[in-house]
Protein backbone atom coordinates (compact mmCIF):
# COMPACT_ATOMS: atom_id res chain seq x y z
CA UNK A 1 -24.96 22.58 23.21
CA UNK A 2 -21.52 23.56 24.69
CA UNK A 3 -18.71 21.53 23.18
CA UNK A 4 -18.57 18.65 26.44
CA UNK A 5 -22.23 17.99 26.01
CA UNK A 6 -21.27 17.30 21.65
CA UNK A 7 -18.66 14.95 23.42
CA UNK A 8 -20.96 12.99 25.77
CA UNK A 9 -23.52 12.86 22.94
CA UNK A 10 -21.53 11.41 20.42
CA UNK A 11 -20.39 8.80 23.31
CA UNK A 12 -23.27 8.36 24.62
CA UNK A 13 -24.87 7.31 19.94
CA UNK A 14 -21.69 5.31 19.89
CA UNK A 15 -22.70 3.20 22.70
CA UNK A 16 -25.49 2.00 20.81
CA UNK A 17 -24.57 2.53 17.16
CA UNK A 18 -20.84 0.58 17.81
CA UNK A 19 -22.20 -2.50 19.94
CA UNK A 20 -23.34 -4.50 16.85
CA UNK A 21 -20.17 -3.88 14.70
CA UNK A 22 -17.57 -4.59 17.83
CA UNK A 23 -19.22 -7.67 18.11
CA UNK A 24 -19.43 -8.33 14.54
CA UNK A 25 -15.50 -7.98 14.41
CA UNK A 26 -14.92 -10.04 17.62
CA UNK A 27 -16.67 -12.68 16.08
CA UNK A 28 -15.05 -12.18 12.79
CA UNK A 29 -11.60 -12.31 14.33
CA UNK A 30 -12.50 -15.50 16.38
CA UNK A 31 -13.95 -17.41 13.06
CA UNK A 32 -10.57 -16.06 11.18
CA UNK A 33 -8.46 -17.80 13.81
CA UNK A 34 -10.53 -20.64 13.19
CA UNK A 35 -9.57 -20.65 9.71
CA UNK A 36 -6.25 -19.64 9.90
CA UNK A 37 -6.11 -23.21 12.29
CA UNK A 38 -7.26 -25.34 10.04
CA UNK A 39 -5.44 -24.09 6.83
CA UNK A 40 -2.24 -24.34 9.12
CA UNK A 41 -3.45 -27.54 10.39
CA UNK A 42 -3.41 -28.84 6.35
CA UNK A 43 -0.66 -27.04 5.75
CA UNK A 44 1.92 -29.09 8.15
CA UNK A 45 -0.22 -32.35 8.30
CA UNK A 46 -1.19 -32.87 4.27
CA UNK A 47 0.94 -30.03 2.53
CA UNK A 48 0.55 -31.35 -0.89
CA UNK A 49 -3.04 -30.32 -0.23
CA UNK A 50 -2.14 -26.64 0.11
CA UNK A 51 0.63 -26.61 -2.99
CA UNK A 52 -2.18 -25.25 -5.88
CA UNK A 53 -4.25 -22.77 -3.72
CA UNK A 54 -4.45 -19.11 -5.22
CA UNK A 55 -4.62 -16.23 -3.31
CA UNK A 56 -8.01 -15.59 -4.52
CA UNK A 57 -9.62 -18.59 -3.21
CA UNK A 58 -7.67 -17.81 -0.05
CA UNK A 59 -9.74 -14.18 0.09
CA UNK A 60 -13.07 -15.54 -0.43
CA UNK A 61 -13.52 -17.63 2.93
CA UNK A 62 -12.07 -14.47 4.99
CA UNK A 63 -14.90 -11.75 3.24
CA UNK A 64 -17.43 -14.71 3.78
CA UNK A 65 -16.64 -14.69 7.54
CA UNK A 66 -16.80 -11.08 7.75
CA UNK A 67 -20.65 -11.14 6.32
CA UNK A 68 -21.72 -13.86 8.52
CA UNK A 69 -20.46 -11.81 11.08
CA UNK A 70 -22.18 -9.02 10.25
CA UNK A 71 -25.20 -10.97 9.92
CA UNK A 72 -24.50 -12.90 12.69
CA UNK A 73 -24.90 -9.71 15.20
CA UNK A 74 -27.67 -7.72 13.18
CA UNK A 75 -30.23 -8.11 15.58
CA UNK A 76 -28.19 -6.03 18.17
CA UNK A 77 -28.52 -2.87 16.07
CA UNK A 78 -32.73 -3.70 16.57
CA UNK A 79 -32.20 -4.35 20.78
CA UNK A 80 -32.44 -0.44 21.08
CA UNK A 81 -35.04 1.86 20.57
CA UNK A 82 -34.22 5.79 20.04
CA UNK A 83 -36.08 8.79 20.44
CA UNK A 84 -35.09 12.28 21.26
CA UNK A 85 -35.32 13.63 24.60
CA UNK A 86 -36.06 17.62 25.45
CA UNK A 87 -34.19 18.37 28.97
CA UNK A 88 -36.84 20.36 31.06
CA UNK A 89 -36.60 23.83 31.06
CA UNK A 90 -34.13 24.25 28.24
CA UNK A 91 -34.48 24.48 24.34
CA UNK A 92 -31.77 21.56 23.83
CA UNK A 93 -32.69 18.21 22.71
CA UNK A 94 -30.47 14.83 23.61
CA UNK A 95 -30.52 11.52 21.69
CA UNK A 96 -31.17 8.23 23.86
CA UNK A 97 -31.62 4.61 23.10
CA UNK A 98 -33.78 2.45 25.17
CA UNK A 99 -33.92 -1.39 25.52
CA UNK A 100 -36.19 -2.24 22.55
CA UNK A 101 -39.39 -5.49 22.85
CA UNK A 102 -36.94 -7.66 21.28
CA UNK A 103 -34.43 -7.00 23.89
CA UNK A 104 -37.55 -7.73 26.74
CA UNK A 105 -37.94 -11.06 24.95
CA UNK A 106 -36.94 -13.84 27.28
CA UNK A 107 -37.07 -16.47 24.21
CA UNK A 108 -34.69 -13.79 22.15
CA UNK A 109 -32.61 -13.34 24.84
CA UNK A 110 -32.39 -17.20 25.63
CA UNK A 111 -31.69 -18.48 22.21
CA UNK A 112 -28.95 -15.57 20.89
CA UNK A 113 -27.24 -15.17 24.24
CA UNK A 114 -27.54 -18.40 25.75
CA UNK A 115 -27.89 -20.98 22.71
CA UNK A 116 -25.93 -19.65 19.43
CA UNK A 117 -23.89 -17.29 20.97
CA UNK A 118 -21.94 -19.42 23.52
CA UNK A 119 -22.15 -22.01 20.68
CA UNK A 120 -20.54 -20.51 17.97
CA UNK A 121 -18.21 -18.41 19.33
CA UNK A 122 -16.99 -19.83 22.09
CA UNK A 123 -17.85 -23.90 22.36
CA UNK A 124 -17.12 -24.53 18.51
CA UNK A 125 -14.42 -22.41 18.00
CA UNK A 126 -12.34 -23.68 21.20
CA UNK A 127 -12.76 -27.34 20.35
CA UNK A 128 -12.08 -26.89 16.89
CA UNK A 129 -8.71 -24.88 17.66
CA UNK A 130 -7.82 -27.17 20.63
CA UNK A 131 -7.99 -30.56 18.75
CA UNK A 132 -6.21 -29.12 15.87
CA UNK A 133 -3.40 -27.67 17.65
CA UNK A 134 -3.23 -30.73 19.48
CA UNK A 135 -3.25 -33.05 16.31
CA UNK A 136 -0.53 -30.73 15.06
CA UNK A 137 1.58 -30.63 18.11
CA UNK A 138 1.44 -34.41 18.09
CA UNK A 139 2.33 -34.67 14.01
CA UNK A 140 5.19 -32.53 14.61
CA UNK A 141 6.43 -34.91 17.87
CA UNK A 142 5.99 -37.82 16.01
CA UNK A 143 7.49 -36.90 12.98
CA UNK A 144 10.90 -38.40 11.59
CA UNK A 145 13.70 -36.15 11.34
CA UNK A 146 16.46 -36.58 9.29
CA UNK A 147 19.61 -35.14 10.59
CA UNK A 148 21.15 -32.95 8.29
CA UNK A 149 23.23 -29.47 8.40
CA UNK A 150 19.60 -26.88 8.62
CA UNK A 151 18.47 -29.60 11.33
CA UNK A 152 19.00 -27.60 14.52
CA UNK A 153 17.38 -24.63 12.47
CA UNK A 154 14.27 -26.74 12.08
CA UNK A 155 13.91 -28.24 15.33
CA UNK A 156 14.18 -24.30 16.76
CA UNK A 157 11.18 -23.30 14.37
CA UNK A 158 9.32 -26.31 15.35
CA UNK A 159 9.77 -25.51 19.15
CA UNK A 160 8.58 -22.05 18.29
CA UNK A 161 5.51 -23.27 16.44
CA UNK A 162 4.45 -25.33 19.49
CA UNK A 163 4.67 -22.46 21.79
CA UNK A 164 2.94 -20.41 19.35
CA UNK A 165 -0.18 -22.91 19.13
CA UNK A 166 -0.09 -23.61 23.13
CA UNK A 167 -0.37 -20.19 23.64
CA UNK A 168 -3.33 -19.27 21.09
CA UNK A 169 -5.49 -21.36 22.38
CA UNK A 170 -4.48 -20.52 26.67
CA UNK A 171 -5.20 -16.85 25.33
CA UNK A 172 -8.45 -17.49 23.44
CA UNK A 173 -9.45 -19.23 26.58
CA UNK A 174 -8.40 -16.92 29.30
CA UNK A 175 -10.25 -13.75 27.21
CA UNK A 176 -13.25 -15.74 25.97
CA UNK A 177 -14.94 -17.08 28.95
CA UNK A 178 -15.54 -14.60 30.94
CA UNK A 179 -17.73 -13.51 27.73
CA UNK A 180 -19.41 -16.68 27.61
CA UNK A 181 -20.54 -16.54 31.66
CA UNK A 182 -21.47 -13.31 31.76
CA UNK A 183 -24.22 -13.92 28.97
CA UNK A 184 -25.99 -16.47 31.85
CA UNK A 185 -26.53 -13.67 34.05
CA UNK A 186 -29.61 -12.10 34.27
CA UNK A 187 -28.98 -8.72 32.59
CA UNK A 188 -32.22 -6.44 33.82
CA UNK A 189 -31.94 -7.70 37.31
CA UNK A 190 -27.77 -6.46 37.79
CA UNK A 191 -27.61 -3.87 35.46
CA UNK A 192 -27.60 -1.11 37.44
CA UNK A 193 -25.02 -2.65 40.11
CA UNK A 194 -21.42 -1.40 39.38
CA UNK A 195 -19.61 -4.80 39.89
CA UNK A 196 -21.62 -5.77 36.85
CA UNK A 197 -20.89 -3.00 35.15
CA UNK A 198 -16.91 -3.16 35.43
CA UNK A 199 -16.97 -6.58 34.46
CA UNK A 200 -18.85 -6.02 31.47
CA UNK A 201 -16.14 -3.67 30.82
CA UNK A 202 -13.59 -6.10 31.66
CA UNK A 203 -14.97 -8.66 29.73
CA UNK A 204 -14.81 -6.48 26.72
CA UNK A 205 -11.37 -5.22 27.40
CA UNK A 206 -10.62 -8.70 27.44
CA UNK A 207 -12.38 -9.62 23.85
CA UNK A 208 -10.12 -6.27 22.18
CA UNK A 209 -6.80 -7.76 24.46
CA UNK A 210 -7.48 -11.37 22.19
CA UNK A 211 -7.87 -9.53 19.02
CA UNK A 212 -4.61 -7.41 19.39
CA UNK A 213 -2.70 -10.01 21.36
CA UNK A 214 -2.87 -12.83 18.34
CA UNK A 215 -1.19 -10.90 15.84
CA UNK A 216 2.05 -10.45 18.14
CA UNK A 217 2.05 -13.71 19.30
CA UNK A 218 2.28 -14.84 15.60
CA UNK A 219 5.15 -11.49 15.43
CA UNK A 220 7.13 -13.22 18.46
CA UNK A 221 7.16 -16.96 17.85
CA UNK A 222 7.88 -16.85 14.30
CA UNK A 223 10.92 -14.28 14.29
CA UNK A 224 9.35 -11.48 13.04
CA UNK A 225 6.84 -13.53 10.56
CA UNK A 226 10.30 -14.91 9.17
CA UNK A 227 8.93 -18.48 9.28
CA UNK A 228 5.93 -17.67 7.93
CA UNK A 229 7.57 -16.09 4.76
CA UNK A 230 10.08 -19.26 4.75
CA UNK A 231 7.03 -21.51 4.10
CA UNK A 232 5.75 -19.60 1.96
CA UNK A 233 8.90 -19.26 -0.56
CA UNK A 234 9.25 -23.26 0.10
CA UNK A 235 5.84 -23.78 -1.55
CA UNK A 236 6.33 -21.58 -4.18
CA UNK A 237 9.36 -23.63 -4.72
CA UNK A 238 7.09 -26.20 -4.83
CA UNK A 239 5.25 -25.36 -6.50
CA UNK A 240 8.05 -24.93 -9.26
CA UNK A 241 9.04 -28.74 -8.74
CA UNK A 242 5.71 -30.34 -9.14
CA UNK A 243 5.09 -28.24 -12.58
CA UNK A 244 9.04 -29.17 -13.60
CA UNK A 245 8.11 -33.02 -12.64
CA UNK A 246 5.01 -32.79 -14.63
CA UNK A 247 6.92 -31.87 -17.98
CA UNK A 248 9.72 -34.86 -17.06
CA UNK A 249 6.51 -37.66 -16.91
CA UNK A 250 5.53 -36.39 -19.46
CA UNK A 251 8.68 -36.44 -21.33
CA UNK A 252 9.00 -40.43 -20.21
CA UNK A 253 5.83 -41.38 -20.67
CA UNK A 254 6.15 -40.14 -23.99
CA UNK A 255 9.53 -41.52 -25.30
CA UNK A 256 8.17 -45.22 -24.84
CA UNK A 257 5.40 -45.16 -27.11
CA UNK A 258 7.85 -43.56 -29.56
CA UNK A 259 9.87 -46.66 -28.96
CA UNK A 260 7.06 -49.08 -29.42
CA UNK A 261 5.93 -47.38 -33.18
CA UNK A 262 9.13 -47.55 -34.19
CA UNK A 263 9.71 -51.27 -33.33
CA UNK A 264 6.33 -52.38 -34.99
């Protein structure tokens, strides 16, 4: 096989051996913003609930979201069938995938694509990062200041943070549902039509524009991650406090009953 045909073969397995994973790591990056939401979301609403939390605990949800996902998409490694292929007249042999009887099931089809998929990645995940955002926006608006000499410092990073949520969840809207209508369209009957082609295409350009786009958007509205890093060092300060507070109540609490054996 001359070097271009290696290159169009190895395309042409990745087509079918990729599919499963890129979707396994879409989904995995949508459920991480999902998490990354709702720890933020506890983080500025109830942060005494965030003070004790190890990194390690903080690992274990983001490895469990990566198996679901992976679990999540299996059956799209099983929607192709492969077999090799001898081109007629020649000695050379090409690899090809075919849609597999799971991938002719209407039921399969109507339940992953129609059902869970649109469910899990797209309704769930949209509502759950809207209404947070929103409940966030509205704790930060509602919030009493106190006006003080880092005020104006504050009320900048607070601006930023609103932009930062308003535009996660514009983005993850924009690049999302065109995902989510293109699974209603029936698939054997347009897939040989070049509109639906390209906007497959687009639709995954789209998904990889979301999962590249969030990262800068956290780069730009927090200075560089400098506001991240600022919460961080407050809650290790903290952190410090509470465990400095615990020795002083317990320094108190201690000194009276001293005070009452000695006076019996």
């Amino acid at each position: 096989m001359d070097p271009w045909g290696i290159v169009a073969q190895t395309a042409y397995v990745a087509t079918g051996t990729l599919a499963g994973g890129l979707l396994a790591s879409n989904c995995a990056s949508i459920w991480t913003m999902c998490y990354i939401t709702v720890q933020r979301h506890r983080a500025i609403v109830k942060p005494l609930s965030t003070m004790n939390e190890s990194s390690s605990k903080t690992a274990l949800p983001l490895i469990f979201i990566a198996i679901m996902a992976l679990i999540f998409n299996a059956p799209v490694w099983f929607q192709y069938s492969w077999s090799l292929h001898q081109i007629d007249g020649t000695s050379r042999w090409f690899l090809i995938h075919e849609p597999s009887p799971l991938w002719a099931n209407e039921d399969y089809r109507f339940i992953m694509h129609q059902v869970l998929y649109p469910i899990a990645v797209y309704l769930i995940p949209l509502i759950l990062i809207s209404v947070l955002n929103m409940r966030i926006l509205t704790y930060i608006a509602s919030s009493k200041r106190v006006q003080s000499v880092g005020h104006k410092r504050r009320m900048a990073k607070e601006r930023r943070s609103i932009w930062l949520l308003i535009s996660i969840v514009v983005l993850f809207f924009l690049c999302h549902t065109g995902g989510l209508m293109i699974r209603f369209v029936n698939h054997q009957k347009y897939e040989q039509f070049a509109c639906f082609i390209f906007a497959k295409d687009f639709v995954n350009i789209l998904f990889n524009v979301n999962s590249f786009a969030n990262p800068m958007l956290y780069f730009f509205f927090t200075k560089q991650f400098k506001d991240l890093r600022t919460n961080w060092v407050m809650v290790r300060n903290n952190n410090g406090n509470s465990s400095m507070t615990k020795k002083l109540l317990k320094n108190v609490s201690y000194k009276p009953s001293s005070k009452s054996i000695s006076s019996q």
